[in-house]
C-alpha atoms as a PDB file:
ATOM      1  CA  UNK A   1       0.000   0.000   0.000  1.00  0.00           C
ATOM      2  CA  UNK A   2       1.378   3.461  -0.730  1.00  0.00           C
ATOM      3  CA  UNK A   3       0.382   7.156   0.335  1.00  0.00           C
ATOM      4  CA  UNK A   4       0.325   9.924  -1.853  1.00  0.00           C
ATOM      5  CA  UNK A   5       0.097  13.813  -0.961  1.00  0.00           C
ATOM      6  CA  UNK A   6      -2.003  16.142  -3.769  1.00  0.00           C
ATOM      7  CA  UNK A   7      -2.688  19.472  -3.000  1.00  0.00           C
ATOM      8  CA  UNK A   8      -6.203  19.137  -3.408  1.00  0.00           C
ATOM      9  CA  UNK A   9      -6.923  15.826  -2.241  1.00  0.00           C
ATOM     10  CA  UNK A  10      -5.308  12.732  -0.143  1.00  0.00           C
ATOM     11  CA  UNK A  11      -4.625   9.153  -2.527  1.00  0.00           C
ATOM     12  CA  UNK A  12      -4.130   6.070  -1.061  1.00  0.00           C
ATOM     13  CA  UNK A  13      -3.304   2.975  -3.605  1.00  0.00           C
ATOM     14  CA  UNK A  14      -2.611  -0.882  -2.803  1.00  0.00           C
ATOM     15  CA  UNK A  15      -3.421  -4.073  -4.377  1.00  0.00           C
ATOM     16  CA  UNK A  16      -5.576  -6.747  -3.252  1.00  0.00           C
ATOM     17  CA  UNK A  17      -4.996 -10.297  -3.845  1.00  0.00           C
ATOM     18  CA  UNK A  18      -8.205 -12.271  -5.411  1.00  0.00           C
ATOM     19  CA  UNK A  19      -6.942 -16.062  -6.831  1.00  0.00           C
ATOM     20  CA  UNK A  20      -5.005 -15.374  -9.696  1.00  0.00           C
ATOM     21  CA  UNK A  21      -5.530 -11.468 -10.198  1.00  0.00           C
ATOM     22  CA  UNK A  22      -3.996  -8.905  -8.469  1.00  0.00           C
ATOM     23  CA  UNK A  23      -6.450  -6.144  -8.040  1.00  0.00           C
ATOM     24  CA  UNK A  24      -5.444  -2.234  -7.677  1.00  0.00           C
ATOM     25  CA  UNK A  25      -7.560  -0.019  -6.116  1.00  0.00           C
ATOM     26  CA  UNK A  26      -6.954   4.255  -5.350  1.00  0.00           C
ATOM     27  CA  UNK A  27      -9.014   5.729  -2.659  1.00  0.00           C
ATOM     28  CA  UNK A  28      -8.831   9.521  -3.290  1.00  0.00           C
ATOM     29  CA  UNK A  29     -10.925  12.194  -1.736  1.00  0.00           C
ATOM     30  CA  UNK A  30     -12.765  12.634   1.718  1.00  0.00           C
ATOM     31  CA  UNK A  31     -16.195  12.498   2.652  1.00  0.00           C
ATOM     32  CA  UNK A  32     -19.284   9.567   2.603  1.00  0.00           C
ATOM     33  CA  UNK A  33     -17.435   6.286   0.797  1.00  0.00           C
ATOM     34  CA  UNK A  34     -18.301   6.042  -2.809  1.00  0.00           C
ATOM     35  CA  UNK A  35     -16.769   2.600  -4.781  1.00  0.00           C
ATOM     36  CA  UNK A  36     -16.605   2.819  -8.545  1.00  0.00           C
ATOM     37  CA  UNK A  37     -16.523  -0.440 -10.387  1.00  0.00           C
ATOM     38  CA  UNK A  38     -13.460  -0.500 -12.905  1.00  0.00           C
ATOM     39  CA  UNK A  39     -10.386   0.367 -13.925  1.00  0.00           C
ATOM     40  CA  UNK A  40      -8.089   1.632 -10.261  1.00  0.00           C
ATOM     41  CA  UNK A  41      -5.942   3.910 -13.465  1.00  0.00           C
ATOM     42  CA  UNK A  42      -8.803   4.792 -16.056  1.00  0.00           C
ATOM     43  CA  UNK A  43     -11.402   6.442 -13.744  1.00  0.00           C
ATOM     44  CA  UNK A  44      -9.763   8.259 -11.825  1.00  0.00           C
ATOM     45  CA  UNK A  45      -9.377  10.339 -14.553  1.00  0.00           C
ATOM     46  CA  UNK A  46     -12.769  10.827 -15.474  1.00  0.00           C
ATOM     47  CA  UNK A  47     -14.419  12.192 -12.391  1.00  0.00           C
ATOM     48  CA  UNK A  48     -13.334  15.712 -10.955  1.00  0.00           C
ATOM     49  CA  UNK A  49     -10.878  17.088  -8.392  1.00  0.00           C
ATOM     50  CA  UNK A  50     -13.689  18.788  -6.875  1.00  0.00           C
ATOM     51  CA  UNK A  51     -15.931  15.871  -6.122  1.00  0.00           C
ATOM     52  CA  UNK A  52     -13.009  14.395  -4.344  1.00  0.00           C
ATOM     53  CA  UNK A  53     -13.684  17.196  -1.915  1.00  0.00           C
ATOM     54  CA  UNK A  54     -17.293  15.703  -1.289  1.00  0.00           C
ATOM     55  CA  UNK A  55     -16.669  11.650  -1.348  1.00  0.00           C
ATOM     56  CA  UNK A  56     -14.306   9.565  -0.613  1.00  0.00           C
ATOM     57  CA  UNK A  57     -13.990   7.733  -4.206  1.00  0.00           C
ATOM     58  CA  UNK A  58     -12.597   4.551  -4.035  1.00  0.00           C
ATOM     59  CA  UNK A  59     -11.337   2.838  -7.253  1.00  0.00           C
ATOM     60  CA  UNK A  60     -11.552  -0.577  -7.433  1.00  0.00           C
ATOM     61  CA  UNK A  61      -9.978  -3.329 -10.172  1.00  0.00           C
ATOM     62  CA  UNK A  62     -12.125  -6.004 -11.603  1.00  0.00           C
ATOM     63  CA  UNK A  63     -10.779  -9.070 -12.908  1.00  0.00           C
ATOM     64  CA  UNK A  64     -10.681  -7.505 -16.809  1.00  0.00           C
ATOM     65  CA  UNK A  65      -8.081  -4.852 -15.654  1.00  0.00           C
ATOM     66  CA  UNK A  66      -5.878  -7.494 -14.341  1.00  0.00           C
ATOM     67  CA  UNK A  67      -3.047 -10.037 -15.965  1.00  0.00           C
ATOM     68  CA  UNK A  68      -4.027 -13.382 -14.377  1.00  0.00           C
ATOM     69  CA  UNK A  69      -0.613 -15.357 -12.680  1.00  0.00           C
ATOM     70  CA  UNK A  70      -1.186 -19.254 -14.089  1.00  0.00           C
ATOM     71  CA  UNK A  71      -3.554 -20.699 -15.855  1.00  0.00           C
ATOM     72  CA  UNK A  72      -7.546 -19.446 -15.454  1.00  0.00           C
ATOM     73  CA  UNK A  73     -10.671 -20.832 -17.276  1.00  0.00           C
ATOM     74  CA  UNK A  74     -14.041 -18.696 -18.407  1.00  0.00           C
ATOM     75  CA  UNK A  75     -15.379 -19.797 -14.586  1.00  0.00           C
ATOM     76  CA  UNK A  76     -13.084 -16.815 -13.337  1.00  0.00           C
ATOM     77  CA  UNK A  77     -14.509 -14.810 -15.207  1.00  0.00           C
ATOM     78  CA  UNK A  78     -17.947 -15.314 -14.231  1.00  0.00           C
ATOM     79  CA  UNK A  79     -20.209 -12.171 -12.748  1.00  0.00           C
ATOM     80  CA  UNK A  80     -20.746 -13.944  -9.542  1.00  0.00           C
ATOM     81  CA  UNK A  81     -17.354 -13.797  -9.154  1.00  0.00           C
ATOM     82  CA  UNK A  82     -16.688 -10.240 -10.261  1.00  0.00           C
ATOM     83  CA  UNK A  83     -18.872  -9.589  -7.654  1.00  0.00           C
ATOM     84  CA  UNK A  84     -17.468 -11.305  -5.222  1.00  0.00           C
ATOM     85  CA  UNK A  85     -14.126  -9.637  -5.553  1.00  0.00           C
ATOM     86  CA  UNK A  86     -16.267  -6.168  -4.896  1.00  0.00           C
ATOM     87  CA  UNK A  87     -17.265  -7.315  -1.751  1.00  0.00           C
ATOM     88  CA  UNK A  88     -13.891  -8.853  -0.904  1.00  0.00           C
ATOM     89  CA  UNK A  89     -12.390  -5.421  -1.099  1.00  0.00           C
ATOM     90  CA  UNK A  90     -15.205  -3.932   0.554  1.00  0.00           C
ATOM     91  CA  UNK A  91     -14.500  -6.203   3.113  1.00  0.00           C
ATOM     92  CA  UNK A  92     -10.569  -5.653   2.932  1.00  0.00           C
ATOM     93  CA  UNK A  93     -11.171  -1.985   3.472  1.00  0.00           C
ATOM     94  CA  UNK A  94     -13.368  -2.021   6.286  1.00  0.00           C
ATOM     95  CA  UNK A  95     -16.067  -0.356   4.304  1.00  0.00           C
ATOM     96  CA  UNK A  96     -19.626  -0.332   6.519  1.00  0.00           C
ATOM     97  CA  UNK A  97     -22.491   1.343   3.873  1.00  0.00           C
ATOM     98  CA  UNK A  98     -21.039   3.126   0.655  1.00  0.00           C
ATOM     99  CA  UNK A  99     -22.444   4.464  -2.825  1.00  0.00           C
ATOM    100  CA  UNK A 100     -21.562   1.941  -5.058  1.00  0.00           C
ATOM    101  CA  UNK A 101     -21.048   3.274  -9.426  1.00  0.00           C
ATOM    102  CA  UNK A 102     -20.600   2.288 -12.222  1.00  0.00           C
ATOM    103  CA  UNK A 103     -20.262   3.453 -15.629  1.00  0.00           C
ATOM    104  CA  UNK A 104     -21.260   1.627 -19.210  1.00  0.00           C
ATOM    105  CA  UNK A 105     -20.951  -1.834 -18.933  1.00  0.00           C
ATOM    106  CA  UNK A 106     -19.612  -1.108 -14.912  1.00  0.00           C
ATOM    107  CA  UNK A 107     -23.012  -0.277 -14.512  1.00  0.00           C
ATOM    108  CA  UNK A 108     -24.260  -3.573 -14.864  1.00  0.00           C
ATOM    109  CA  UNK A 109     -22.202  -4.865 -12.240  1.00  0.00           C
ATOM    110  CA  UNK A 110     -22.691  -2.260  -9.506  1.00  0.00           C
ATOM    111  CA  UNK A 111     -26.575  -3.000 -10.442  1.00  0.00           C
ATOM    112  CA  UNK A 112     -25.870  -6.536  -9.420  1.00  0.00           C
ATOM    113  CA  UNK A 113     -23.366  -5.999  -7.111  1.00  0.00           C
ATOM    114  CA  UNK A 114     -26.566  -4.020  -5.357  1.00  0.00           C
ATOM    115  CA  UNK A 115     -29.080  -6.568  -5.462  1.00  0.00           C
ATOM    116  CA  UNK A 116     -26.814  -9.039  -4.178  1.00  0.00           C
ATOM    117  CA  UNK A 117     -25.150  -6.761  -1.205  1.00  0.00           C
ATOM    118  CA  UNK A 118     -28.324  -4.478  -0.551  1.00  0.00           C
ATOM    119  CA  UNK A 119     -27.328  -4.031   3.411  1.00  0.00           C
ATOM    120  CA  UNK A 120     -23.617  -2.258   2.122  1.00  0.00           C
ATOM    121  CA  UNK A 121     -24.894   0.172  -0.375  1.00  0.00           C
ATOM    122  CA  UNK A 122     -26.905   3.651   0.530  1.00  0.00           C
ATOM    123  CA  UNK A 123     -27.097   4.996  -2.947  1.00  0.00           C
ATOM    124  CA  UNK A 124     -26.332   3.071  -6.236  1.00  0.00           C
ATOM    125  CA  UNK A 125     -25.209   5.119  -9.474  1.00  0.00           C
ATOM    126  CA  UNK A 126     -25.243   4.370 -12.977  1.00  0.00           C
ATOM    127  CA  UNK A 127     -23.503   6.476 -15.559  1.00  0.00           C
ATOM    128  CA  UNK A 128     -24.272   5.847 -19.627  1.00  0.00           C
ATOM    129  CA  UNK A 129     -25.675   2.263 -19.201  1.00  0.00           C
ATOM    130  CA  UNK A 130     -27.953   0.824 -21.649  1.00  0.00           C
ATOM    131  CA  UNK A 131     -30.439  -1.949 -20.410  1.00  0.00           C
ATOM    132  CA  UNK A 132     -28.266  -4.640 -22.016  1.00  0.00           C
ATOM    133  CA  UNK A 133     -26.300  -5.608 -24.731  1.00  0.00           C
ATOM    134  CA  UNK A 134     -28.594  -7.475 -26.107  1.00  0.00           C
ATOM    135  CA  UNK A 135     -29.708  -7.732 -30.549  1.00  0.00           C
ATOM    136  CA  UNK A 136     -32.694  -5.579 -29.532  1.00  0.00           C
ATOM    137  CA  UNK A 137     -30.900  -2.914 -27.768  1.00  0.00           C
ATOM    138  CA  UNK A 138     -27.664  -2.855 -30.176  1.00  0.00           C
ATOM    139  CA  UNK A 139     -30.398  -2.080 -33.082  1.00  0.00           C
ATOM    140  CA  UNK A 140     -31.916   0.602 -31.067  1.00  0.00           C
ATOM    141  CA  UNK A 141     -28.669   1.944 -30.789  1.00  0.00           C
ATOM    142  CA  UNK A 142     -27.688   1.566 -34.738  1.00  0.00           C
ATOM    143  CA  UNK A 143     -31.174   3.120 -35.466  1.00  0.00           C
ATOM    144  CA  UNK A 144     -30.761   6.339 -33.137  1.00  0.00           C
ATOM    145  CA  UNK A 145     -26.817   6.454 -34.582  1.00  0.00           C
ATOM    146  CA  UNK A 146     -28.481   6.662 -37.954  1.00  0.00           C
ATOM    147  CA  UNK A 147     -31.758   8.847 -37.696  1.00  0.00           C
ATOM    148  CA  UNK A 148     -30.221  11.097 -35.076  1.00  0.00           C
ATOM    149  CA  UNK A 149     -26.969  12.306 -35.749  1.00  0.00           C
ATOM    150  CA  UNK A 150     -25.575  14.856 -37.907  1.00  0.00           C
ATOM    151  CA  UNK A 151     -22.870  13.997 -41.470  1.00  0.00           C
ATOM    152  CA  UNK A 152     -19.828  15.254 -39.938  1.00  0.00           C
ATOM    153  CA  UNK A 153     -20.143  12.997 -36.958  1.00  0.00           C
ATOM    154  CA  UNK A 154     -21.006  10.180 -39.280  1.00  0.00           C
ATOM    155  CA  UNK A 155     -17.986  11.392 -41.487  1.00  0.00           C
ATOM    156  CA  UNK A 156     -15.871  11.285 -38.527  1.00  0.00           C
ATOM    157  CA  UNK A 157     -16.853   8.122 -37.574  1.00  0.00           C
ATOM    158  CA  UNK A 158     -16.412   6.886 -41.284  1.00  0.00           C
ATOM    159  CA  UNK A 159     -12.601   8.435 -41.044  1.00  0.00           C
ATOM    160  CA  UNK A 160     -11.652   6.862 -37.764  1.00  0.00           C
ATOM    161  CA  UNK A 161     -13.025   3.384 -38.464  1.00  0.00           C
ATOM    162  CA  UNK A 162     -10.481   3.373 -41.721  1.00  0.00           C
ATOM    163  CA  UNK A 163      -7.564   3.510 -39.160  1.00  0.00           C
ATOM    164  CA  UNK A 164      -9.347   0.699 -36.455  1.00  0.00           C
ATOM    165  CA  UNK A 165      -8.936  -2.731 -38.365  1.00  0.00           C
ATOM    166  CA  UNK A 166      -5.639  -2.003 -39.076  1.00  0.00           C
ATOM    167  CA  UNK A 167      -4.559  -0.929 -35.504  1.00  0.00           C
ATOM    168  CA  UNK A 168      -6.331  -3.857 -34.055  1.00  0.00           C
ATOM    169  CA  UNK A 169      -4.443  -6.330 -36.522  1.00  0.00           C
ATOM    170  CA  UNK A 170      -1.067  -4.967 -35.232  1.00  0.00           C
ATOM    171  CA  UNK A 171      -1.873  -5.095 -31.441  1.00  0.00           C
ATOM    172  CA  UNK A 172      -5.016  -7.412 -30.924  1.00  0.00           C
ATOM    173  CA  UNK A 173      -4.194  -7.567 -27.148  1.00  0.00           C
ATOM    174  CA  UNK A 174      -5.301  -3.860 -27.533  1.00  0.00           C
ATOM    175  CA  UNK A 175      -8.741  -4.197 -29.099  1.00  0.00           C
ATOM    176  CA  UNK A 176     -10.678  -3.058 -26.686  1.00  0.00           C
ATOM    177  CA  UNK A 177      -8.537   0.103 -25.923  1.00  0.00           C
ATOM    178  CA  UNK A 178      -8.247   1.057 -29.843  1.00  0.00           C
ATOM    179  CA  UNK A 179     -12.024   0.104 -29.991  1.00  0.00           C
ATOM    180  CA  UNK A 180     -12.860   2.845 -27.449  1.00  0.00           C
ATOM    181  CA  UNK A 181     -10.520   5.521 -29.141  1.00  0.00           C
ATOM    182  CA  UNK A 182     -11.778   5.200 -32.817  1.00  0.00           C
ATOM    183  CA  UNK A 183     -15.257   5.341 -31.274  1.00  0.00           C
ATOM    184  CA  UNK A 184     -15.453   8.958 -30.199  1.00  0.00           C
ATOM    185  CA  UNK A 185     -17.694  10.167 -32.874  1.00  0.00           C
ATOM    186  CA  UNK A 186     -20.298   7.862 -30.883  1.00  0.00           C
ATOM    187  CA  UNK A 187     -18.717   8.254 -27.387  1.00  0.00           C
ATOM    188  CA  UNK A 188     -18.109  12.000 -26.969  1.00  0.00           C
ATOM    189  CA  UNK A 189     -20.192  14.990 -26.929  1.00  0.00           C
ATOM    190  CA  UNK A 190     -17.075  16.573 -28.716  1.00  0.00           C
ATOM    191  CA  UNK A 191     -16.530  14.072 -31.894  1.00  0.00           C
ATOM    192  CA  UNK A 192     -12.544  15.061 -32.437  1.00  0.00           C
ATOM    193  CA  UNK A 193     -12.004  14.481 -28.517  1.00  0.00           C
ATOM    194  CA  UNK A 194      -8.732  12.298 -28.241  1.00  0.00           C
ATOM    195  CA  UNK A 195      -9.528   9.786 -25.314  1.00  0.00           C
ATOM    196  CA  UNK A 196      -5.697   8.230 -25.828  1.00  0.00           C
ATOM    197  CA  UNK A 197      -4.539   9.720 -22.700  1.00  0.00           C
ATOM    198  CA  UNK A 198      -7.012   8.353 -20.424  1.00  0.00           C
ATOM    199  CA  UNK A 199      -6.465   5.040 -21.337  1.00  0.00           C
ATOM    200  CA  UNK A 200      -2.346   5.661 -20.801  1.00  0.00           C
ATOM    201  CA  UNK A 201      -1.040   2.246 -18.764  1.00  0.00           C
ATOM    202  CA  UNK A 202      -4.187   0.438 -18.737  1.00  0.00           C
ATOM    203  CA  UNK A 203      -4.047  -3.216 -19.133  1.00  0.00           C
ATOM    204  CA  UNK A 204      -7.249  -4.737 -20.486  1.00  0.00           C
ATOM    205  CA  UNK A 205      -7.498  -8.250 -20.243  1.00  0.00           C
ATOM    206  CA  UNK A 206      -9.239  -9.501 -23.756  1.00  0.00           C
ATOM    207  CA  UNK A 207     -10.722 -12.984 -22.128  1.00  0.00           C
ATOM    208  CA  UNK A 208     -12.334 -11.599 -19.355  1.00  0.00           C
ATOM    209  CA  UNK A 209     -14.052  -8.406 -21.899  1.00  0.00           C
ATOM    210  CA  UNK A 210     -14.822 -10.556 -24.592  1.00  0.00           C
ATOM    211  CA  UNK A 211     -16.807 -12.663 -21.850  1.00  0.00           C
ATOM    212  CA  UNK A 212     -18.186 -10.622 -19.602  1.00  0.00           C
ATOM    213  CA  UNK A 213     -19.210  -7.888 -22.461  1.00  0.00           C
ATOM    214  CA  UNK A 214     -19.794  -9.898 -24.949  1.00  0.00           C
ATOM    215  CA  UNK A 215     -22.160 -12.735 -24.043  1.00  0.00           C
ATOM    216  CA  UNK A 216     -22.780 -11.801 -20.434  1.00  0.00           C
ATOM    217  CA  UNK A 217     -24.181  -8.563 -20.405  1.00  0.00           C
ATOM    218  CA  UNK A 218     -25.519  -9.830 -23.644  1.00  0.00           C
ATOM    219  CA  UNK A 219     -27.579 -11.835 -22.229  1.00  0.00           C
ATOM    220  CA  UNK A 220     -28.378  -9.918 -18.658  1.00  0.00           C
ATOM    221  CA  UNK A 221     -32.166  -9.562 -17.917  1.00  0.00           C
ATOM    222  CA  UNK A 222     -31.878  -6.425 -15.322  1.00  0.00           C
ATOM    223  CA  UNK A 223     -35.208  -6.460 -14.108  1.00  0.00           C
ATOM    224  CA  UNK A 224     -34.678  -9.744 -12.056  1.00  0.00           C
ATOM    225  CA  UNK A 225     -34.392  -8.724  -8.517  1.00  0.00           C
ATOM    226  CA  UNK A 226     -35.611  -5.050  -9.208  1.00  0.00           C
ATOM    227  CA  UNK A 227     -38.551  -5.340  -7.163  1.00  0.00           C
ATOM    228  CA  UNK A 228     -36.929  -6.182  -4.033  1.00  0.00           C
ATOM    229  CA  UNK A 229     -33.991  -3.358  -4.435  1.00  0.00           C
ATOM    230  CA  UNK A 230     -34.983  -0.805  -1.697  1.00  0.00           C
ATOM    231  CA  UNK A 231     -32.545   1.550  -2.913  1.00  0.00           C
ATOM    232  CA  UNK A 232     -31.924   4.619  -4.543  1.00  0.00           C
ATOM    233  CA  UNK A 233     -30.770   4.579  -7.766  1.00  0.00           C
ATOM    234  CA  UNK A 234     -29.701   7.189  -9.961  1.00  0.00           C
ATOM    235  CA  UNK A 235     -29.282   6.694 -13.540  1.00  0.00           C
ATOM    236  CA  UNK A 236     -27.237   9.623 -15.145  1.00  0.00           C
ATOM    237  CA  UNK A 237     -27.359   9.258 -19.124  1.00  0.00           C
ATOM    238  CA  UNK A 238     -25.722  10.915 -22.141  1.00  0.00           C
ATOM    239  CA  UNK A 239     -28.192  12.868 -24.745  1.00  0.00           C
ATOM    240  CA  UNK A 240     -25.838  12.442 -27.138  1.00  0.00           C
ATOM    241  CA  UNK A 241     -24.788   8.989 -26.411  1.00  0.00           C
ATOM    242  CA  UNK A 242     -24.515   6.672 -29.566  1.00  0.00           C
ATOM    243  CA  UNK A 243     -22.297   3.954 -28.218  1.00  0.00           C
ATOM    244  CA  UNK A 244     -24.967   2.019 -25.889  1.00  0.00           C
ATOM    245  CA  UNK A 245     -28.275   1.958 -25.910  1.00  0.00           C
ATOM    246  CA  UNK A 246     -30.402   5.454 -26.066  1.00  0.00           C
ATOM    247  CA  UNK A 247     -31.246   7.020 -23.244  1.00  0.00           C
ATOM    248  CA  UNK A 248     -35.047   6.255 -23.706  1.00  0.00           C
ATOM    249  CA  UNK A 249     -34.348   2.357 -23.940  1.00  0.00           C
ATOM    250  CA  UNK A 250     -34.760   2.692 -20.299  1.00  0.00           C
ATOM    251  CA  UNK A 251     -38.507   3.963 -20.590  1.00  0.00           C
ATOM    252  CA  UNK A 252     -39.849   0.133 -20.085  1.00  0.00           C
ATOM    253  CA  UNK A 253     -37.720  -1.015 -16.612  1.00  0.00           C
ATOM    254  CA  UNK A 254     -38.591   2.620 -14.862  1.00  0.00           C
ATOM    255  CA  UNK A 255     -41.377   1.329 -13.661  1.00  0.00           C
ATOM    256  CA  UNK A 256     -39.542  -1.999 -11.979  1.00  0.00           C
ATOM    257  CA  UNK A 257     -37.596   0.286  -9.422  1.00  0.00           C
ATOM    258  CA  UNK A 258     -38.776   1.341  -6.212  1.00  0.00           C
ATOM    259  CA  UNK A 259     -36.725   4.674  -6.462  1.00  0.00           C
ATOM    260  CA  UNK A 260     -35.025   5.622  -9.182  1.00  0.00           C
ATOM    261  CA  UNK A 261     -33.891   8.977 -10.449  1.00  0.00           C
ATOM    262  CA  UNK A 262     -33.126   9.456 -13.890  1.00  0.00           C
ATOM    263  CA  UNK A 263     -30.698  12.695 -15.369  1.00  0.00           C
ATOM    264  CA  UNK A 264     -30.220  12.770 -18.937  1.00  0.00           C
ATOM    265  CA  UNK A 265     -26.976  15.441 -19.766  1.00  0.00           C
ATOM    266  CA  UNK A 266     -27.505  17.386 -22.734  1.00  0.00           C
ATOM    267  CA  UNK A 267     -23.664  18.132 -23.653  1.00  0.00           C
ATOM    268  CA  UNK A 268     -22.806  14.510 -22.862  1.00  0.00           C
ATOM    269  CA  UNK A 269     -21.991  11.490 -24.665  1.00  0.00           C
ATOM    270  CA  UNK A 270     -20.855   8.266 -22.692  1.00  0.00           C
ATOM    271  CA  UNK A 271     -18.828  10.279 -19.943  1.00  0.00           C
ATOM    272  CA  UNK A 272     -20.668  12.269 -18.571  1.00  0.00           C
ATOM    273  CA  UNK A 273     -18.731  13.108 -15.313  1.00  0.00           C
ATOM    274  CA  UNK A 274     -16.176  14.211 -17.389  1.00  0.00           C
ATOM    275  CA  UNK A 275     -17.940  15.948 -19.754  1.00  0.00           C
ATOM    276  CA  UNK A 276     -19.950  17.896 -18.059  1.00  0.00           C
ATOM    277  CA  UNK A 277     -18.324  17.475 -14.661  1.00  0.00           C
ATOM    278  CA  UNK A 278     -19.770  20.610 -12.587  1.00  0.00           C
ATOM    279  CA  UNK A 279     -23.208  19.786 -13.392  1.00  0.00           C
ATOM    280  CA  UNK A 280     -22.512  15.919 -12.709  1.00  0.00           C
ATOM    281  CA  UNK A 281     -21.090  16.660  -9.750  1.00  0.00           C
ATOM    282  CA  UNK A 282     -24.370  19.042  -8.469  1.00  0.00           C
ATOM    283  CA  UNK A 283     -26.749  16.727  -9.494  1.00  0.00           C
ATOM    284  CA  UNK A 284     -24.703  13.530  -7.918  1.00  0.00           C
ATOM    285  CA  UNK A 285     -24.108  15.357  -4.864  1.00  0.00           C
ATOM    286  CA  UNK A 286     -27.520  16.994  -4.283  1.00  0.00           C
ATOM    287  CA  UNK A 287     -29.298  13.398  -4.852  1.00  0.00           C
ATOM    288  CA  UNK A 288     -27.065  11.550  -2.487  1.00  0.00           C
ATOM    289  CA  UNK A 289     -28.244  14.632  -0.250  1.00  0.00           C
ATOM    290  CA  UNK A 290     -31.711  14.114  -0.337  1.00  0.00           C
ATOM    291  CA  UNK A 291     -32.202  10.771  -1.160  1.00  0.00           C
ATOM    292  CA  UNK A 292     -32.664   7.897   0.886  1.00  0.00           C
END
């Protein structure tokens, strides 16, 4: 474990042993505990100084931002399991009752993480989420991309996707990284936004994405277990999101929540708490305030 001084905020990082996977996590910030599902080095990047003055935000690994020692199977990589690392380092760092959030496909697994651990989480958070990834939802997705969005996006999409198949053929360990970066015309509010730096020293394990993302989350039914989540819930949303589901995918599960508030950012596109961080961090703030 190592301490770091900032002049706006206090970091502690360490690593947290799980079977084969070594798991980081970065606790930054004061104030009520708040764990976000994902990458301990990518997130941290994404959410402001400023809120660290408000929460404690605690970074946490999962198994897909981790190189395995020895040999795993597709059983470690299972979402029970993911989940069960969560509450191991809840556990490890003598967390009582925190906010627990996650972002795009993160989401689905603080969701879960939720309805499995109801009596540790206050407030649960979901940032640019769609209700799976499912045939249904990826064509709702393809149909908004097409009927909503403007040539030069499309053009810049068109541009950027020239330079993907080639990048992925060089470094395929990288897929998911270079995927990411030659999607910003559909994951940022700002289409020529360079995301490069945020993904600097991030190591994305490819079994544990292609799993997890690809048939898991596929296949996830989120309204199981909705009816007995006595939570809050916020679910903050891009307007100008093309890369999941639209925003208004969510219309039919509303009604399966006992509490949930819904924010949809109109200069946003997948991020946000980034990308419109001041007003994230008002409305995030004020609903922890007076919810619950």
């Amino acid at each position: 474990m190592s301490q770091l001084g900032n002049a706006d905020y206090f970091v502690e990082r360490g690593t947290i042993r799980s079977g084969s996977f070594e798991l980081g996590y970065s606790i930054e910030g004061s104030g009520k505990p708040a764990l976000v599902i994902g990458s301990s080095i990518y997130y941290p990047r994404t959410f402001s100084a400023e809120l660290r003055r408000e929460l404690k935000l605690i970074f946490v690994d999962h198994r897909g931002f981790s190189k395995p020692v020895g040999e795993v199977t597709k059983s470690d990589y299972a979402l029970d399991v993911i989940l069960a690392d969560v509450e191991l380092i809840r556990q490890h760092l003598a967390l009582s009752e925190i906010v627990v959030i996650g972002h795009s496909g993160h989401g689905y697994m603080a969701l879960e993480y939720a309805k499995r651990y109801p009596q540790h989480v206050t407030h649960l958070v979901i940032i640019a989420t769609g209700p799976s990834h499912s045939a249904a939802h990826a064509k709702m997705t393809e149909e908004y991309w097409r009927e909503a969005v403007c040539p030069e996006r499309k053009a810049k999409l068109e541009s950027d996707l020239q330079l993907l198949y080639d990048e992925i053929a060089a470094a395929p360990e990288k897929r998911f990284i270079t995927y990411c970066i030659r999607q910003g015309a559909r994951s940022w509010y700002d289409p020529t936004f360079d995301a490069t730096p945020l993904w600097s020293d991030v190591h994305v394990n490819m079994d544990m994405f292609d799993y997890i993302f690809g048939e898991v989350f596929r296949d996830i039914e989120i309204a199981n277990g909705l009816a007995d989540l006595d939570i809050p819930v916020l679910l903050a949303l891009g307007r100008f999101d093309y890369l999941v589901a639209p925003y208004f995918a969510w219309e039919p599960y509303r009604a399966s929540f006992r509490d949930l508030t819904v924010r949809v950012f109109d200069k946003s596109s997948h991020t946000p708490q980034l990308e419109e961080s001041r007003l994230f961090d008002n409305e995030l703030l004020h609903w922890i305030a007076t919810s619950g």
